[in-house]
PDB file of N, CA and C in Angstrom:
ATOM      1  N   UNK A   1       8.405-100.769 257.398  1.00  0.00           N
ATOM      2  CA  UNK A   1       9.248 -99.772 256.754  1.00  0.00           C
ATOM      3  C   UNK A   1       8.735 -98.368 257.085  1.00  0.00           C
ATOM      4  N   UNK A   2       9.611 -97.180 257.331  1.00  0.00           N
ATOM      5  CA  UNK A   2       9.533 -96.032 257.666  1.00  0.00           C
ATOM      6  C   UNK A   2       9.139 -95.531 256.347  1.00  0.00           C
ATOM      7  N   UNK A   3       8.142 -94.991 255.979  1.00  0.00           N
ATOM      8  CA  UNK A   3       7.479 -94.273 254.441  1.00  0.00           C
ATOM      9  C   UNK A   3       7.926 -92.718 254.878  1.00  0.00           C
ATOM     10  N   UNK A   4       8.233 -91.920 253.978  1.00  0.00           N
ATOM     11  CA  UNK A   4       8.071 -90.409 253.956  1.00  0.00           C
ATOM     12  C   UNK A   4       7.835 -90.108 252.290  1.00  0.00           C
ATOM     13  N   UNK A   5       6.595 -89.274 252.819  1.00  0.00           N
ATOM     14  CA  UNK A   5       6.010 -88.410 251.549  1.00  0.00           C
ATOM     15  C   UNK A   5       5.738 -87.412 251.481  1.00  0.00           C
ATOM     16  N   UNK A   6       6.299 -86.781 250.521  1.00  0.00           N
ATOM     17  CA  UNK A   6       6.540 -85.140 250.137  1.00  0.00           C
ATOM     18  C   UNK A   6       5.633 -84.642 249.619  1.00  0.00           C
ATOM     19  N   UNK A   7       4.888 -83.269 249.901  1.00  0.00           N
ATOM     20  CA  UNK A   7       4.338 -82.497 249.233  1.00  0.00           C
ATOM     21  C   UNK A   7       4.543 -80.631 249.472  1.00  0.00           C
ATOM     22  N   UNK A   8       3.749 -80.169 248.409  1.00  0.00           N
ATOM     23  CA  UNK A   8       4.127 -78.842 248.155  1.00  0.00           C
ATOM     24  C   UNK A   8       4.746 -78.143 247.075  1.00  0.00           C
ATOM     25  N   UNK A   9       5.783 -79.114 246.620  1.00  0.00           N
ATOM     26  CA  UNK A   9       6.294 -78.602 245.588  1.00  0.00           C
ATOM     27  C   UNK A   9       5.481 -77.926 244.375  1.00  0.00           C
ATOM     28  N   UNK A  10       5.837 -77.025 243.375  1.00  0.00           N
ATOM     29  CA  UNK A  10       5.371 -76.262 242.374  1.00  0.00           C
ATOM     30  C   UNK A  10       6.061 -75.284 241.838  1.00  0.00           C
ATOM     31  N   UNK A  11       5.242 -74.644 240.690  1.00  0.00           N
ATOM     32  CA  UNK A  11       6.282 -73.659 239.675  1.00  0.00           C
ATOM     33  C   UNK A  11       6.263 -72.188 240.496  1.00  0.00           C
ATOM     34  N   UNK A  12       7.309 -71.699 240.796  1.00  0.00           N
ATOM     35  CA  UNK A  12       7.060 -70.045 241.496  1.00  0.00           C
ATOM     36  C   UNK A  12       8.324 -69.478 241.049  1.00  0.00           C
ATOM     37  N   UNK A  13       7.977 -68.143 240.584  1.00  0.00           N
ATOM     38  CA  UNK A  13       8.978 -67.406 240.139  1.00  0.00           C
ATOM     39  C   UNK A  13      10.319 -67.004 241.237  1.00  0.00           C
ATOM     40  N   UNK A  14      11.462 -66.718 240.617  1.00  0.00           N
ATOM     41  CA  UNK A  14      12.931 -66.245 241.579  1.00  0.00           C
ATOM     42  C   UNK A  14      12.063 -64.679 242.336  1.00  0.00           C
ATOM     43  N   UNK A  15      12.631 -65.602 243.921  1.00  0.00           N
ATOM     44  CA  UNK A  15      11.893 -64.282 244.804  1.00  0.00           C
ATOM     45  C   UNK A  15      10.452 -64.908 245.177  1.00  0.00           C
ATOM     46  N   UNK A  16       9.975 -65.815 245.042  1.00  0.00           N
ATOM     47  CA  UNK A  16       8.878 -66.538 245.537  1.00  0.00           C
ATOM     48  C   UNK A  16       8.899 -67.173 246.410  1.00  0.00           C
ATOM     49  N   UNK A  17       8.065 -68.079 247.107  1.00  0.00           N
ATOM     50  CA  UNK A  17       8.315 -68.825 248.163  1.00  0.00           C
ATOM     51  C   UNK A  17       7.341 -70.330 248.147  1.00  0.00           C
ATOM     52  N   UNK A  18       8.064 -71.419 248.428  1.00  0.00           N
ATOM     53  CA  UNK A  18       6.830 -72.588 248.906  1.00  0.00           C
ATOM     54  C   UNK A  18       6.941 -72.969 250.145  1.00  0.00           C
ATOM     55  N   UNK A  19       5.982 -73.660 250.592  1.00  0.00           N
ATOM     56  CA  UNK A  19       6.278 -74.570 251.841  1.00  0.00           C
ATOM     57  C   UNK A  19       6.001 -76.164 251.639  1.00  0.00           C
ATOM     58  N   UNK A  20       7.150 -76.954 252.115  1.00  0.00           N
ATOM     59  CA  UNK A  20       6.784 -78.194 251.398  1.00  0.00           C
ATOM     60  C   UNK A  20       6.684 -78.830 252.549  1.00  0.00           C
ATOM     61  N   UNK A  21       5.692 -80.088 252.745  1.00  0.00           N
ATOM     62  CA  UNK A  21       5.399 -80.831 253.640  1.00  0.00           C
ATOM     63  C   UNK A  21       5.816 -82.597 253.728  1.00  0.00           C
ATOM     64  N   UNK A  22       6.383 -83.020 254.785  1.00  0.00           N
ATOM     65  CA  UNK A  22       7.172 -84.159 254.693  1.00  0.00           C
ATOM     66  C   UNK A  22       6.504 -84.723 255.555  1.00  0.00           C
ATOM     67  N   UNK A  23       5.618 -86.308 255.546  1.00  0.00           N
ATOM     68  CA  UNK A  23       4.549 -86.670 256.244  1.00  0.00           C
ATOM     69  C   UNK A  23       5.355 -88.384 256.295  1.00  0.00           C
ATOM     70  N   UNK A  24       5.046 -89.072 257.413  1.00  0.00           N
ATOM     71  CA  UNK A  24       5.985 -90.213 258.062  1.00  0.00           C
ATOM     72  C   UNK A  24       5.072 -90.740 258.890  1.00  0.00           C
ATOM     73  N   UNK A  25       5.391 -92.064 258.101  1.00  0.00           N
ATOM     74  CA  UNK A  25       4.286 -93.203 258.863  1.00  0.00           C
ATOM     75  C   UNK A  25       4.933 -94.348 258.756  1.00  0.00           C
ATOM     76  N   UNK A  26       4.788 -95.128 259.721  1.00  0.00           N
ATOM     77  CA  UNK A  26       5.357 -96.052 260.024  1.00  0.00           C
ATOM     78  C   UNK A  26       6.471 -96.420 261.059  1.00  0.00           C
ATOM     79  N   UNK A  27       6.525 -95.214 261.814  1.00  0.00           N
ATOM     80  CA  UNK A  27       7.263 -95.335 262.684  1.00  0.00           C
ATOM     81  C   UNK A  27       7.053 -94.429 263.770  1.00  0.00           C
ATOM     82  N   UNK A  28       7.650 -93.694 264.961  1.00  0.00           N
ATOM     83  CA  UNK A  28       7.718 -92.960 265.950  1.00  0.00           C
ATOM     84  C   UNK A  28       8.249 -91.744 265.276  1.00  0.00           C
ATOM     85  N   UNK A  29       7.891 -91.068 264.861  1.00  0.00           N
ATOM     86  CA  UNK A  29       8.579 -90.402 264.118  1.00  0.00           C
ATOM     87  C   UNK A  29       9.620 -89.025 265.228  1.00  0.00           C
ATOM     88  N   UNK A  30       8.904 -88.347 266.380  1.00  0.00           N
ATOM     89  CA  UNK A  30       9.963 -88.114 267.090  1.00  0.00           C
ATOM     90  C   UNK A  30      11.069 -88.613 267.712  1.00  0.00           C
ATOM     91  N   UNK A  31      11.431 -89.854 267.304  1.00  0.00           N
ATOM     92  CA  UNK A  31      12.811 -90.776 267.952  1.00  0.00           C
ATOM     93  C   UNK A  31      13.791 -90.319 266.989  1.00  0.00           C
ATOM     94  N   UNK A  32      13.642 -89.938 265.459  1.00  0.00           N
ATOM     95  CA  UNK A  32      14.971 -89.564 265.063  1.00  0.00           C
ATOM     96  C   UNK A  32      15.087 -88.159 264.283  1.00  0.00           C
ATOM     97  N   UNK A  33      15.959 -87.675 263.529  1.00  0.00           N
ATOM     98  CA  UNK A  33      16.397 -86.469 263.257  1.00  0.00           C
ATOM     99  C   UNK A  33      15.988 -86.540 261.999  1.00  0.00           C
ATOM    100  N   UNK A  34      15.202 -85.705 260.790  1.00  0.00           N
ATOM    101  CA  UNK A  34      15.189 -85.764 259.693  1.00  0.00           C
ATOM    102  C   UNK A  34      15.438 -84.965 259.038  1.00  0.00           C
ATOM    103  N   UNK A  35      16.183 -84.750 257.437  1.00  0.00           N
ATOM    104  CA  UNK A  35      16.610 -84.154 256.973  1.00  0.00           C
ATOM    105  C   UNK A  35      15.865 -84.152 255.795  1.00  0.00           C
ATOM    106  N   UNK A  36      15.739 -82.364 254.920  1.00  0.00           N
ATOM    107  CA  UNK A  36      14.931 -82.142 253.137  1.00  0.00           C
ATOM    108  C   UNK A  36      16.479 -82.637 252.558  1.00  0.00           C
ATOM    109  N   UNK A  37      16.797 -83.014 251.655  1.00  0.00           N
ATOM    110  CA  UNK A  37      17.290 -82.867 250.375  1.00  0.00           C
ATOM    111  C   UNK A  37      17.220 -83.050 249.137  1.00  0.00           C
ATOM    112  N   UNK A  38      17.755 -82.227 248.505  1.00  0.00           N
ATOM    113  CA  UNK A  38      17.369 -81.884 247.112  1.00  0.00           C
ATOM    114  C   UNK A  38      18.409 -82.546 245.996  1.00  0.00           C
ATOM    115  N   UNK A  39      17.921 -82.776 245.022  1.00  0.00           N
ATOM    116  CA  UNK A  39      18.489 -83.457 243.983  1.00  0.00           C
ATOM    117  C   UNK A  39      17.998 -82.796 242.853  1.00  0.00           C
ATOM    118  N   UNK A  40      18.972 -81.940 241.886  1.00  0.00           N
ATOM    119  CA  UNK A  40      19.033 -81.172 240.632  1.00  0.00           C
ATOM    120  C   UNK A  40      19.759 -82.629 239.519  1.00  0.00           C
ATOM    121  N   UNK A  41      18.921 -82.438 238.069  1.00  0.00           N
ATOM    122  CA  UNK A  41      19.362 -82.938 237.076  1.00  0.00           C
ATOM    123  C   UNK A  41      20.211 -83.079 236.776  1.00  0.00           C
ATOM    124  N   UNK A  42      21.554 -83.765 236.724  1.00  0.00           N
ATOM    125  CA  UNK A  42      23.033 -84.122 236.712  1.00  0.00           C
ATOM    126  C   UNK A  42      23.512 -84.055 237.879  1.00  0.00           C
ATOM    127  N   UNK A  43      23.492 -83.641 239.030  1.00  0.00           N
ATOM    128  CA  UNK A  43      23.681 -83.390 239.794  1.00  0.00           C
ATOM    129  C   UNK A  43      23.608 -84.306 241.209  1.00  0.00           C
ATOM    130  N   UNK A  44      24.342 -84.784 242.229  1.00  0.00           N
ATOM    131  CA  UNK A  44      24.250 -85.631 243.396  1.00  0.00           C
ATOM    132  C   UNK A  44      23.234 -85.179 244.489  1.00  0.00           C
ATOM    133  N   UNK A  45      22.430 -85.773 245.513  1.00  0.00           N
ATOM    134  CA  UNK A  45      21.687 -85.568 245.736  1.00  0.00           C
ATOM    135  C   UNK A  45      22.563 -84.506 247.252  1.00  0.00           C
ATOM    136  N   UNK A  46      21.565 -83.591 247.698  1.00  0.00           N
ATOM    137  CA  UNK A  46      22.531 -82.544 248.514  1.00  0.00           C
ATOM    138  C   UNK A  46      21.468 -82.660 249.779  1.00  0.00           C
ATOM    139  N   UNK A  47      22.214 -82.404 251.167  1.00  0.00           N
ATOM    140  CA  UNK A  47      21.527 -82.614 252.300  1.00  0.00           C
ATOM    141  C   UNK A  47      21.721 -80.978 252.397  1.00  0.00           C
ATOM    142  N   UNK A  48      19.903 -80.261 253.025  1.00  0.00           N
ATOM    143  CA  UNK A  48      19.873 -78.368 252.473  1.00  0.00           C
ATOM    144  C   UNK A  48      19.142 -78.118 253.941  1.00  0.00           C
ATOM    145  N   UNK A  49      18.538 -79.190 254.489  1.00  0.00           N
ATOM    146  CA  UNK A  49      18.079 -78.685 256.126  1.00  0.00           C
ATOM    147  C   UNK A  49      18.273 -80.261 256.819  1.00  0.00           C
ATOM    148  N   UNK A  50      18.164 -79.770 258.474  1.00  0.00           N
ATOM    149  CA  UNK A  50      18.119 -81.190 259.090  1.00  0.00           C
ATOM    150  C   UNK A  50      17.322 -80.137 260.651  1.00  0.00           C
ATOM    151  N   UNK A  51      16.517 -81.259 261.067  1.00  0.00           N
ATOM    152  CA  UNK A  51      15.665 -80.725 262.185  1.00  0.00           C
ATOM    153  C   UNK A  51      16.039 -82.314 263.160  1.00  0.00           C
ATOM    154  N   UNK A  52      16.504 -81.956 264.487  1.00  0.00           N
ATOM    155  CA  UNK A  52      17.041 -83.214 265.185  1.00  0.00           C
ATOM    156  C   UNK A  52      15.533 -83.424 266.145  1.00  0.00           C
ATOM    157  N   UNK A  53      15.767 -84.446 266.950  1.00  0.00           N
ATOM    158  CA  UNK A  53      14.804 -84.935 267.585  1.00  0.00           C
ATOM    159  C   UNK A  53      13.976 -83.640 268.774  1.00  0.00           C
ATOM    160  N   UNK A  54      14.994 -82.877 268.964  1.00  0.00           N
ATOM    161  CA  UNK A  54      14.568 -82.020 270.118  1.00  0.00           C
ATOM    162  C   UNK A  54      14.165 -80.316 268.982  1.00  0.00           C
ATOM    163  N   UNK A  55      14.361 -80.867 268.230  1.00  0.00           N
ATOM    164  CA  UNK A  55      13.954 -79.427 267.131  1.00  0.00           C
ATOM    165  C   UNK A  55      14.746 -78.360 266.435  1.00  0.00           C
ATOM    166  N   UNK A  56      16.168 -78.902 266.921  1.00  0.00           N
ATOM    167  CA  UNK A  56      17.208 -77.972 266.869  1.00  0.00           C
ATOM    168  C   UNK A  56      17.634 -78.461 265.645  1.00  0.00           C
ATOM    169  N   UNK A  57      18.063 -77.183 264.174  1.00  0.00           N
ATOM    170  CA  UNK A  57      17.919 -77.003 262.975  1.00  0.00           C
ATOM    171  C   UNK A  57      19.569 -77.089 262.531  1.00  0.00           C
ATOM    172  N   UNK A  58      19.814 -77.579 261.253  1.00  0.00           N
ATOM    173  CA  UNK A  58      21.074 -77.014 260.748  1.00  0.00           C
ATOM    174  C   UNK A  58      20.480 -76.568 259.226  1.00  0.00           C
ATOM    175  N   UNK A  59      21.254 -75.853 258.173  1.00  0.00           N
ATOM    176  CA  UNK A  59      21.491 -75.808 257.535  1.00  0.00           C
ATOM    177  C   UNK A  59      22.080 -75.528 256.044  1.00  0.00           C
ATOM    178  N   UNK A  60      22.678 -76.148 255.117  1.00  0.00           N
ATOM    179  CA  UNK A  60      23.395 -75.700 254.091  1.00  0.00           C
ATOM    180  C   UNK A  60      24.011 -74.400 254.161  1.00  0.00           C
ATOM    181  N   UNK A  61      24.799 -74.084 253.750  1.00  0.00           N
ATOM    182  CA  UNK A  61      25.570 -72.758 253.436  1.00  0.00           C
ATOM    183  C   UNK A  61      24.370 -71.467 252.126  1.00  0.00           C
ATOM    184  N   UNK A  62      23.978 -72.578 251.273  1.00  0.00           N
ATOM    185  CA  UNK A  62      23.200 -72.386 249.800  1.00  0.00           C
ATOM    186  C   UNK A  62      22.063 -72.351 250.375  1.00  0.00           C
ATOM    187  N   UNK A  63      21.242 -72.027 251.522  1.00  0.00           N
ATOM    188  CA  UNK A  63      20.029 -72.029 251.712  1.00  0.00           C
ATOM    189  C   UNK A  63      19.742 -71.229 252.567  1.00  0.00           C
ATOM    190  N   UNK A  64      20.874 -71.027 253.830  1.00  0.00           N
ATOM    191  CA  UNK A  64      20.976 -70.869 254.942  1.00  0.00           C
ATOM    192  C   UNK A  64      20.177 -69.124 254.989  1.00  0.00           C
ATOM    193  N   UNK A  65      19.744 -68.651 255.935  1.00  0.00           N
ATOM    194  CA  UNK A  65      18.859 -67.328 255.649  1.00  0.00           C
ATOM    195  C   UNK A  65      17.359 -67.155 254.924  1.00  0.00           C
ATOM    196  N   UNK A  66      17.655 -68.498 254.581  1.00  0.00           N
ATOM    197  CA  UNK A  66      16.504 -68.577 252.985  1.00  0.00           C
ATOM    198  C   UNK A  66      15.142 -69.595 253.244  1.00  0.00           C
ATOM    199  N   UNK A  67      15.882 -70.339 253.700  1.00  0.00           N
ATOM    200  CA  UNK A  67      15.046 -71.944 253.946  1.00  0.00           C
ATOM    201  C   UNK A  67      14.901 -72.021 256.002  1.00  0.00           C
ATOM    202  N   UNK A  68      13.671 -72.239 256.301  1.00  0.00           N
ATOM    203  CA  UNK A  68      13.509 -72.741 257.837  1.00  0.00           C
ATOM    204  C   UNK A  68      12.959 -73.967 257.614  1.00  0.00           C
ATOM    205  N   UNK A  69      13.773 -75.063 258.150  1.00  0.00           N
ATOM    206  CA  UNK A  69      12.476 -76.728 258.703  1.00  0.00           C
ATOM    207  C   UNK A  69      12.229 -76.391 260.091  1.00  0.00           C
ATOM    208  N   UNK A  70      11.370 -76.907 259.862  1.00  0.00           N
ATOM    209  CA  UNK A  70      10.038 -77.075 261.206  1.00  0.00           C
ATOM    210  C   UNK A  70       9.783 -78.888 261.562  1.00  0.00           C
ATOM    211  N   UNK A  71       9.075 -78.702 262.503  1.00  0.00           N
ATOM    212  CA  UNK A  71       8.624 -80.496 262.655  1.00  0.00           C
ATOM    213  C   UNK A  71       7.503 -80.257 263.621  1.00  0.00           C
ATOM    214  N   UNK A  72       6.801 -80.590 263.397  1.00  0.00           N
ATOM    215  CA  UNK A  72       5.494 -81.284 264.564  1.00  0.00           C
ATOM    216  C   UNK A  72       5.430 -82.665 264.465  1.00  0.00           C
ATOM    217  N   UNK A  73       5.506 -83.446 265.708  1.00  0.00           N
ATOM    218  CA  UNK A  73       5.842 -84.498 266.174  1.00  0.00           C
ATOM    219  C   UNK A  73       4.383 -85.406 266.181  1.00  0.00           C
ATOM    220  N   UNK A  74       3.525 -84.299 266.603  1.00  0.00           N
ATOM    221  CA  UNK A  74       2.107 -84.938 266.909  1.00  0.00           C
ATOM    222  C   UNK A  74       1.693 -85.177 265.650  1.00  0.00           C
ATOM    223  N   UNK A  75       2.102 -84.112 264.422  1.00  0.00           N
ATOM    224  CA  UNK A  75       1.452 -84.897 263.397  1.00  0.00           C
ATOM    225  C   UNK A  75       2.572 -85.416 262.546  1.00  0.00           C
ATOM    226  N   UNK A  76       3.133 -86.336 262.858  1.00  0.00           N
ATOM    227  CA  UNK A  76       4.281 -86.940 262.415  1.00  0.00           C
ATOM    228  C   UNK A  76       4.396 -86.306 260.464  1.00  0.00           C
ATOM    229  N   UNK A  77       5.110 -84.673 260.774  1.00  0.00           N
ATOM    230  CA  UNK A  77       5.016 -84.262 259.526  1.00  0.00           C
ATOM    231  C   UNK A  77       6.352 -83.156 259.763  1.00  0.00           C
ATOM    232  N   UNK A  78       7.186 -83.055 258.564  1.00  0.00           N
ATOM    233  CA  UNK A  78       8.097 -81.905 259.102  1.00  0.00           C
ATOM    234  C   UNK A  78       7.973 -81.283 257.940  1.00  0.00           C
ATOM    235  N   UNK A  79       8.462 -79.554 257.926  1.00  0.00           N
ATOM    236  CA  UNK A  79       7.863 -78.645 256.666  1.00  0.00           C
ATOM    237  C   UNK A  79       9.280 -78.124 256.375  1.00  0.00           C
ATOM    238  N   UNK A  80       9.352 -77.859 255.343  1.00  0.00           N
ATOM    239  CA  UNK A  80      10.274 -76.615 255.115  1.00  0.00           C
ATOM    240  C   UNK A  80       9.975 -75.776 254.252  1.00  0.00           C
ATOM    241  N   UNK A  81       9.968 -74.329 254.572  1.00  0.00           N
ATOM    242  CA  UNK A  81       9.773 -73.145 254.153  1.00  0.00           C
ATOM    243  C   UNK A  81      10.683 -72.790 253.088  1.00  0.00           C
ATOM    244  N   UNK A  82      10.677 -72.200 251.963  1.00  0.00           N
ATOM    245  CA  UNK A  82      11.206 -71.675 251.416  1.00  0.00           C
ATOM    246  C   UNK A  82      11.400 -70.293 250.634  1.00  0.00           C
ATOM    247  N   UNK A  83      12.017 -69.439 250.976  1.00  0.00           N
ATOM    248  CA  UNK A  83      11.873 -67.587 250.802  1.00  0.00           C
ATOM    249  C   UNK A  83      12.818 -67.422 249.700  1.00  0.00           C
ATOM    250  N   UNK A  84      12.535 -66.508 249.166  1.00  0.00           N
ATOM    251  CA  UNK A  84      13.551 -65.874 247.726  1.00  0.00           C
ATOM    252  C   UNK A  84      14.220 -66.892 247.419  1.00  0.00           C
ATOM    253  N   UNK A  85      13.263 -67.560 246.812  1.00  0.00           N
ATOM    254  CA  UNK A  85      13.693 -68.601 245.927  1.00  0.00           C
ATOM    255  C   UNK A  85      14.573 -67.790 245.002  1.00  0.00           C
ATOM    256  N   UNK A  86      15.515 -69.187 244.211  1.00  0.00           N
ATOM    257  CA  UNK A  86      16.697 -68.621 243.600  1.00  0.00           C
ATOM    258  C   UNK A  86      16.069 -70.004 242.016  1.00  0.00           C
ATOM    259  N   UNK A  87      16.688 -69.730 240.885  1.00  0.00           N
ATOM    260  CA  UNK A  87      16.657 -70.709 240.161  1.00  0.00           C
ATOM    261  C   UNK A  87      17.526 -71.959 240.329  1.00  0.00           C
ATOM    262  N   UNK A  88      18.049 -71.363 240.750  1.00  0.00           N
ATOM    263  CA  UNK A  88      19.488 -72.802 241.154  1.00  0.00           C
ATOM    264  C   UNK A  88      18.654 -73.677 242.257  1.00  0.00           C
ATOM    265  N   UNK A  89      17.683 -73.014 242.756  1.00  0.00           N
ATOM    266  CA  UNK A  89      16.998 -74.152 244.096  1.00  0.00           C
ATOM    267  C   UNK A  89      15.838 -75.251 243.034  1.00  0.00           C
ATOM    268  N   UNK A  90      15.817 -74.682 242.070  1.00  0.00           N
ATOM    269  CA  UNK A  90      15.104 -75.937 240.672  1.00  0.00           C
ATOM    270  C   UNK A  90      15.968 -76.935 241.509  1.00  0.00           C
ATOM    271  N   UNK A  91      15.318 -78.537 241.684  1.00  0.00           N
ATOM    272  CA  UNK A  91      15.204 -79.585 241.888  1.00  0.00           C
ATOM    273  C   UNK A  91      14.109 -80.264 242.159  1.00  0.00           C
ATOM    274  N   UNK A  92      14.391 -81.427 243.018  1.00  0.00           N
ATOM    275  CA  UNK A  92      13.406 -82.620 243.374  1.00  0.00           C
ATOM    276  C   UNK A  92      13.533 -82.778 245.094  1.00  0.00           C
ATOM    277  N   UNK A  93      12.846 -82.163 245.504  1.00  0.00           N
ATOM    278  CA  UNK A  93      12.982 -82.165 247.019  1.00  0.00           C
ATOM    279  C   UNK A  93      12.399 -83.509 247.688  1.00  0.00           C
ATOM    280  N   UNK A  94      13.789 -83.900 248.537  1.00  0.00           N
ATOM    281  CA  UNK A  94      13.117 -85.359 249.589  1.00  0.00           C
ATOM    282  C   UNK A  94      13.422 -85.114 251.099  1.00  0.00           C
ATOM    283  N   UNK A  95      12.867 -85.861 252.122  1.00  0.00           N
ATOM    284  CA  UNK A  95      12.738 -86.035 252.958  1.00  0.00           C
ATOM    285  C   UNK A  95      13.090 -87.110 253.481  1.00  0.00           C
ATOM    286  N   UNK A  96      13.975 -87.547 254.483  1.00  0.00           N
ATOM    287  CA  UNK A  96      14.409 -88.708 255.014  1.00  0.00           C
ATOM    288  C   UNK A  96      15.090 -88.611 256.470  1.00  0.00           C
ATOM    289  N   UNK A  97      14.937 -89.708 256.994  1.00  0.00           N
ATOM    290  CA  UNK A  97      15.420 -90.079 258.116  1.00  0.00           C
ATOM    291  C   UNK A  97      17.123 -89.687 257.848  1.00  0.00           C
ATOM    292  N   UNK A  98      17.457 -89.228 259.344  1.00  0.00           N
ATOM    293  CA  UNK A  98      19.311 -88.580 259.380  1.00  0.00           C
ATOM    294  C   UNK A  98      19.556 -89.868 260.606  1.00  0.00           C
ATOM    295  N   UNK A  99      20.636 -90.689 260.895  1.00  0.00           N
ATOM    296  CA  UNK A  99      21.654 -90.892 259.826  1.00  0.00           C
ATOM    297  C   UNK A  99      21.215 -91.831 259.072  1.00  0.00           C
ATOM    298  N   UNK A 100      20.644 -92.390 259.384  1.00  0.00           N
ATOM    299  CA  UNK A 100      20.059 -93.996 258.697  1.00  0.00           C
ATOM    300  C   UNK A 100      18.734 -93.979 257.663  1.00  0.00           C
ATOM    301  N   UNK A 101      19.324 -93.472 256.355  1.00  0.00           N
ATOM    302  CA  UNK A 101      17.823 -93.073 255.888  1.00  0.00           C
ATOM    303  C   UNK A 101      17.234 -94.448 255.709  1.00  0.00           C
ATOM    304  N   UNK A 102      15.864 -94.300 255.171  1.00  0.00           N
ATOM    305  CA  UNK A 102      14.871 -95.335 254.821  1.00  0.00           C
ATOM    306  C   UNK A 102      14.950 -95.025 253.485  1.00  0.00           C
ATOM    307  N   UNK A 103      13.833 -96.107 252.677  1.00  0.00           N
ATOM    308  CA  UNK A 103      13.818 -95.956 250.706  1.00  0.00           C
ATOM    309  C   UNK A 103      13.310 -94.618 250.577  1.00  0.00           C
ATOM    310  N   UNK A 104      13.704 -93.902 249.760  1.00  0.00           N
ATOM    311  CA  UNK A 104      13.322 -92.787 249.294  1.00  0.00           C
ATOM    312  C   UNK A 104      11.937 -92.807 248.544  1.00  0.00           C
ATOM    313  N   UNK A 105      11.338 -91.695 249.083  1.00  0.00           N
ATOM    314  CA  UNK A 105      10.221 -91.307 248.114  1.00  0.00           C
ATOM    315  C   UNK A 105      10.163 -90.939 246.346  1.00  0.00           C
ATOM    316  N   UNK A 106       9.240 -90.349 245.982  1.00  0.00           N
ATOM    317  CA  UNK A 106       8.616 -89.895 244.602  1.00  0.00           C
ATOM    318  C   UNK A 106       9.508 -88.331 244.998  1.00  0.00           C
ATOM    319  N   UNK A 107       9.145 -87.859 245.911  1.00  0.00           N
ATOM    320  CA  UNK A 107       9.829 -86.557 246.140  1.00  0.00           C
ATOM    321  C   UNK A 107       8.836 -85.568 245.964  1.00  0.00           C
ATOM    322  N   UNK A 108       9.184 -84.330 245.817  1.00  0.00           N
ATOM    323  CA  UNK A 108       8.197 -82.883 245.176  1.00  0.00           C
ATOM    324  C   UNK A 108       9.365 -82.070 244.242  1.00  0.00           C
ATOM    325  N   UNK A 109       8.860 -82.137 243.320  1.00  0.00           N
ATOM    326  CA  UNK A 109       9.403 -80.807 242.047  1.00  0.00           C
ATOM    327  C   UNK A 109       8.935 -78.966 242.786  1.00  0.00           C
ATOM    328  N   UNK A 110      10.261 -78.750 242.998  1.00  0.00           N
ATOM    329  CA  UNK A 110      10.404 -77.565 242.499  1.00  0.00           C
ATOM    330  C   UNK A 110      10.962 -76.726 241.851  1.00  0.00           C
ATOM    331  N   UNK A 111      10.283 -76.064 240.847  1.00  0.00           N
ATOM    332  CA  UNK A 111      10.932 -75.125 239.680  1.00  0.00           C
ATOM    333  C   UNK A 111      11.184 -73.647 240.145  1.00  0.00           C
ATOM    334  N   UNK A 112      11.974 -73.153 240.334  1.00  0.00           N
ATOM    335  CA  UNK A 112      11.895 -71.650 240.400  1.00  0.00           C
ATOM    336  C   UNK A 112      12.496 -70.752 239.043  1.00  0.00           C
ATOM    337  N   UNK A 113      11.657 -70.604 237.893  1.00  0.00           N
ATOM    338  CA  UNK A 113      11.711 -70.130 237.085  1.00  0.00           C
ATOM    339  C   UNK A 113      10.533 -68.427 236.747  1.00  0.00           C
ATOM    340  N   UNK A 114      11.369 -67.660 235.732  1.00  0.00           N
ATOM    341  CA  UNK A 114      10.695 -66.099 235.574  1.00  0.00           C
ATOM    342  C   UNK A 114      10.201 -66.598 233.816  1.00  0.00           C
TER     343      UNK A 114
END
């Protein structure tokens, strides 16, 4: 099974920034495209970056300017940055394989609260 585990997450005020780290074992991890998404309390889980095999980025409308993913291949780990944080970006950030995800992780909490 393809594992991905999240870290980074934490409390930072609106206008703050984290960088969260998405680490993958169990597989080749440069053979496929992976995507962060986030999942808020009532709320469906939302796809907010995607980094494809060759490095080339999409993402969200709600992030876009705000948020960069990254990937290093050698250390089978992909990051995403996050700038002026907003409170609405409060969720549970995951990491998974695009299109075919694997079981989801524990995730990382982030709060962006003043």
């Amino acid at each position: 099974q393809v594992q991905f585990v999240e870290s980074g997450g934490g409390l930072v005020q609106p206008g703050g920034s984290l960088r969260l780290s998405c680490v993958v074992s169990g597989s080749s991890f440069s053979l496929y495209s992976v995507g962060w998404y986030r999942q808020a309390p009532g709320k469906p889980r939302e796809l907010v970056a995607v980094t494809g095999t060759g490095g080339g980025t999409n993402y969200g409308e709600s992030v876009k300017g705000r948020f960069t993913i990254s990937r290093n291949n050698a250390q089978n780990t992909v990051y995403l940055q996050m700038n002026s944080l907003k409170p609405e970006d409060t969720a549970v950030y995951y990491c998974n394989r695009i299109p075919n995800p694997s079981l989801w992780g524990q995730g990382t909490q982030v709060t962006v609260s003043s």
